[in-house]
C-alpha atoms as a PDB file:
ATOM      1  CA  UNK A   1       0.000   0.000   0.000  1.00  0.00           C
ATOM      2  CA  UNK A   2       1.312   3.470  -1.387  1.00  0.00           C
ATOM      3  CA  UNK A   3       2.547   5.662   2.057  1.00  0.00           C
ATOM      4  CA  UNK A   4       2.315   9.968   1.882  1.00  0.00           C
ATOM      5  CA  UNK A   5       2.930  11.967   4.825  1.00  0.00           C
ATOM      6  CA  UNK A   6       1.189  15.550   5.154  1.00  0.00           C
ATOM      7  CA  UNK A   7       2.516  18.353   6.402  1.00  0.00           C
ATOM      8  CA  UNK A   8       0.457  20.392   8.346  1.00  0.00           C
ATOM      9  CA  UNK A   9       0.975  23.704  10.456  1.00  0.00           C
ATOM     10  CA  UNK A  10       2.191  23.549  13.765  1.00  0.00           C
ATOM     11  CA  UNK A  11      -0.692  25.810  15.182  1.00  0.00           C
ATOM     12  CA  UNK A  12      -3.179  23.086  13.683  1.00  0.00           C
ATOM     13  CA  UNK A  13      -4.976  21.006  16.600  1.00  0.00           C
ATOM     14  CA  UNK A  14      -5.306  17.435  15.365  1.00  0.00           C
ATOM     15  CA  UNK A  15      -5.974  15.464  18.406  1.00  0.00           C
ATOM     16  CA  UNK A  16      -3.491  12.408  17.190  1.00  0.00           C
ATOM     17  CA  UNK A  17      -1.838  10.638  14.341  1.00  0.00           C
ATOM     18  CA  UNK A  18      -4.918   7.844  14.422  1.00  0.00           C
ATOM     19  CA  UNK A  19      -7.866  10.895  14.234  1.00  0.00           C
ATOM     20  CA  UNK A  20      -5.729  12.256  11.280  1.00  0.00           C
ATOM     21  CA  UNK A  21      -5.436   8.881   9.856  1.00  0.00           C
ATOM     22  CA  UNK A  22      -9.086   7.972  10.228  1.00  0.00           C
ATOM     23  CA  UNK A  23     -10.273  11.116   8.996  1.00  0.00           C
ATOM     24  CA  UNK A  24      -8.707  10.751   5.776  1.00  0.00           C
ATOM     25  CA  UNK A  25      -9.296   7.280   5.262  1.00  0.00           C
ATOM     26  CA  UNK A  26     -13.162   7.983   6.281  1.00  0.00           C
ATOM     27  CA  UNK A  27     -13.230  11.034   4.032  1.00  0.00           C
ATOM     28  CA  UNK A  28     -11.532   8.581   0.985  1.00  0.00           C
ATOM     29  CA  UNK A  29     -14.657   6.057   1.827  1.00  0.00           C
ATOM     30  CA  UNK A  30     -16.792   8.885   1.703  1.00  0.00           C
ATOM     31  CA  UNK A  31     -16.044  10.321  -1.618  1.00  0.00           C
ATOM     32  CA  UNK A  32     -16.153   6.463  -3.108  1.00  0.00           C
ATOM     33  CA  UNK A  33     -12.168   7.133  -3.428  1.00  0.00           C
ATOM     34  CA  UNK A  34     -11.786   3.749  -1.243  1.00  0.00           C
ATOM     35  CA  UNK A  35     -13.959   0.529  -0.400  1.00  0.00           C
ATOM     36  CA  UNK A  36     -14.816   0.491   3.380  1.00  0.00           C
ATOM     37  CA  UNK A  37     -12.723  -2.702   2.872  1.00  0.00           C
ATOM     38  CA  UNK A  38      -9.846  -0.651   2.077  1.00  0.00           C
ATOM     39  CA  UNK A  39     -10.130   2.113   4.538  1.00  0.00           C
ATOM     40  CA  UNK A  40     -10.161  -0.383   7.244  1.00  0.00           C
ATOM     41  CA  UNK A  41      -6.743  -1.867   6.230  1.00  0.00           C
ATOM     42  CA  UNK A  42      -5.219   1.543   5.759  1.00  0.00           C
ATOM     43  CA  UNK A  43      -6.253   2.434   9.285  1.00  0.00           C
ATOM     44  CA  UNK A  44      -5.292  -1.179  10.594  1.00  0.00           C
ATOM     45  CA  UNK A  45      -9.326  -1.949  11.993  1.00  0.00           C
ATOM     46  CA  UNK A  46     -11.540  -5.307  10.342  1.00  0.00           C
ATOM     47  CA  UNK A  47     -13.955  -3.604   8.260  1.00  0.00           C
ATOM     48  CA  UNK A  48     -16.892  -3.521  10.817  1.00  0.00           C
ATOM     49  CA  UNK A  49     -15.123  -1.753  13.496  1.00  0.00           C
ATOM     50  CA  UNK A  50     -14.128   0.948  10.704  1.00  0.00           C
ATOM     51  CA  UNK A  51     -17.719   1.425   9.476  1.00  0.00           C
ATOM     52  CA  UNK A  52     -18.240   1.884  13.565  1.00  0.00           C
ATOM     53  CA  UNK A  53     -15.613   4.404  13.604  1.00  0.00           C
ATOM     54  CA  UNK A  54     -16.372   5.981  10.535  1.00  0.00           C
ATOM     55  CA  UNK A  55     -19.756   7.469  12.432  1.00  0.00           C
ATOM     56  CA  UNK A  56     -17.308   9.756  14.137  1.00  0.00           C
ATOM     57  CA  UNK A  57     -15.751  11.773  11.213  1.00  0.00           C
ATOM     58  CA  UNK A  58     -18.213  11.841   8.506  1.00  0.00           C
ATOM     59  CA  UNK A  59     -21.639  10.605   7.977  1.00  0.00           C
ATOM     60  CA  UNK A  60     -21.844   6.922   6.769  1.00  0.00           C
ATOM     61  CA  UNK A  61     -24.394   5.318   5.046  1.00  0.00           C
ATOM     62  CA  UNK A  62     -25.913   1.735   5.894  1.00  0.00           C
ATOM     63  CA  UNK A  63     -23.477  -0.723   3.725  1.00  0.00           C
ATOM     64  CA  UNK A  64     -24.425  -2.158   1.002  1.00  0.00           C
ATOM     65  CA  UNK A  65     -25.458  -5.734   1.210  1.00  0.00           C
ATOM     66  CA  UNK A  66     -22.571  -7.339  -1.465  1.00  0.00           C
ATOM     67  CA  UNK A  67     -20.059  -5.462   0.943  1.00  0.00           C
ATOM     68  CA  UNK A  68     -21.025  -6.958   4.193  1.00  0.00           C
ATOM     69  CA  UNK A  69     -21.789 -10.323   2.517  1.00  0.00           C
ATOM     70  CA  UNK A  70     -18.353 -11.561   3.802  1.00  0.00           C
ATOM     71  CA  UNK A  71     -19.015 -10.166   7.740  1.00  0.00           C
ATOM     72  CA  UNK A  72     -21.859 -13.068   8.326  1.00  0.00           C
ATOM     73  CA  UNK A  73     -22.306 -16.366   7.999  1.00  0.00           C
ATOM     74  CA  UNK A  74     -25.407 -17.485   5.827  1.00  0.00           C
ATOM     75  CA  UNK A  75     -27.365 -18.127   9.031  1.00  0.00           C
ATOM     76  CA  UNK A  76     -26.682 -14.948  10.090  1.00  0.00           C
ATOM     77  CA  UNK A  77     -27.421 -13.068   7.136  1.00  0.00           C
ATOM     78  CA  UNK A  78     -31.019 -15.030   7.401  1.00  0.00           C
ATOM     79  CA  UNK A  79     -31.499 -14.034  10.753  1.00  0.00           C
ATOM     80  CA  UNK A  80     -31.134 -10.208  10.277  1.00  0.00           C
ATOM     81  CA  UNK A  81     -33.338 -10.166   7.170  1.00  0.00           C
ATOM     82  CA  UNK A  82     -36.415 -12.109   8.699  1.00  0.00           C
ATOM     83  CA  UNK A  83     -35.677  -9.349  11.679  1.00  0.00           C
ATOM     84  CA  UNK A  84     -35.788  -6.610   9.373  1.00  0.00           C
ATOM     85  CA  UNK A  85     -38.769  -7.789   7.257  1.00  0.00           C
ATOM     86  CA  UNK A  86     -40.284  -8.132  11.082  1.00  0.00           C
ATOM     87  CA  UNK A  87     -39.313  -4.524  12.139  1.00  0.00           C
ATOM     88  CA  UNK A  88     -40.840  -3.198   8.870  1.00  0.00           C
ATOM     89  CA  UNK A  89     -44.134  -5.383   9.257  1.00  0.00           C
ATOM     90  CA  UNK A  90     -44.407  -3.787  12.826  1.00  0.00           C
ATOM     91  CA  UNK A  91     -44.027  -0.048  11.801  1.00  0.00           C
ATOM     92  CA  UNK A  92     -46.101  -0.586   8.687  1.00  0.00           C
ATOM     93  CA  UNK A  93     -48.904   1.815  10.266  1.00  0.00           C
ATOM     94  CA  UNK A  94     -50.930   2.049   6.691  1.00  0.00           C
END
């Protein structure tokens, strides 16, 4: 993986190397620059825990379902969408 290093003014107030880090790699995932896959090895975190961490620099939309395919087993993944259609049945008010 390509390294850069930024240099940034000393009177700047970046909290630590990792915010720094994760902001850029969560900024990348935001503009579609990198796969959430991607950020989360750039940042050293397994892909869940960056989507987690994400929340904290910029907003992050659900992901998609052929991203997270690999996160679950196929049990799992059966589990959360009989949930889901159960959740949506329940606030179905029409």
């Amino acid at each position: 993986m390509p390294f850069i290093t930024i240099e940034l003014p000393d009177n700047l107030n970046v909290p630590s190397n990792w915010d720094a880090r994760m902001f850029v790699a969560a900024k990348m995932y935001e503009a579609g620059i990198l796969s959430s896959d991607q950020a989360a090895k750039s940042v050293g975190l397994p892909q869940p825990k960056f989507i987690e961490s994400a929340r904290d620099y910029v907003p992050v939309d659900p992901v998609p379902e052929s991203e997270s395919e690999s996160w679950f087993t196929p049990e799992e993944r059966a589990k959360f969408k009989e949930n889901r259609r159960r959740l949506e049945q329940d606030l179905d008010f029409s």
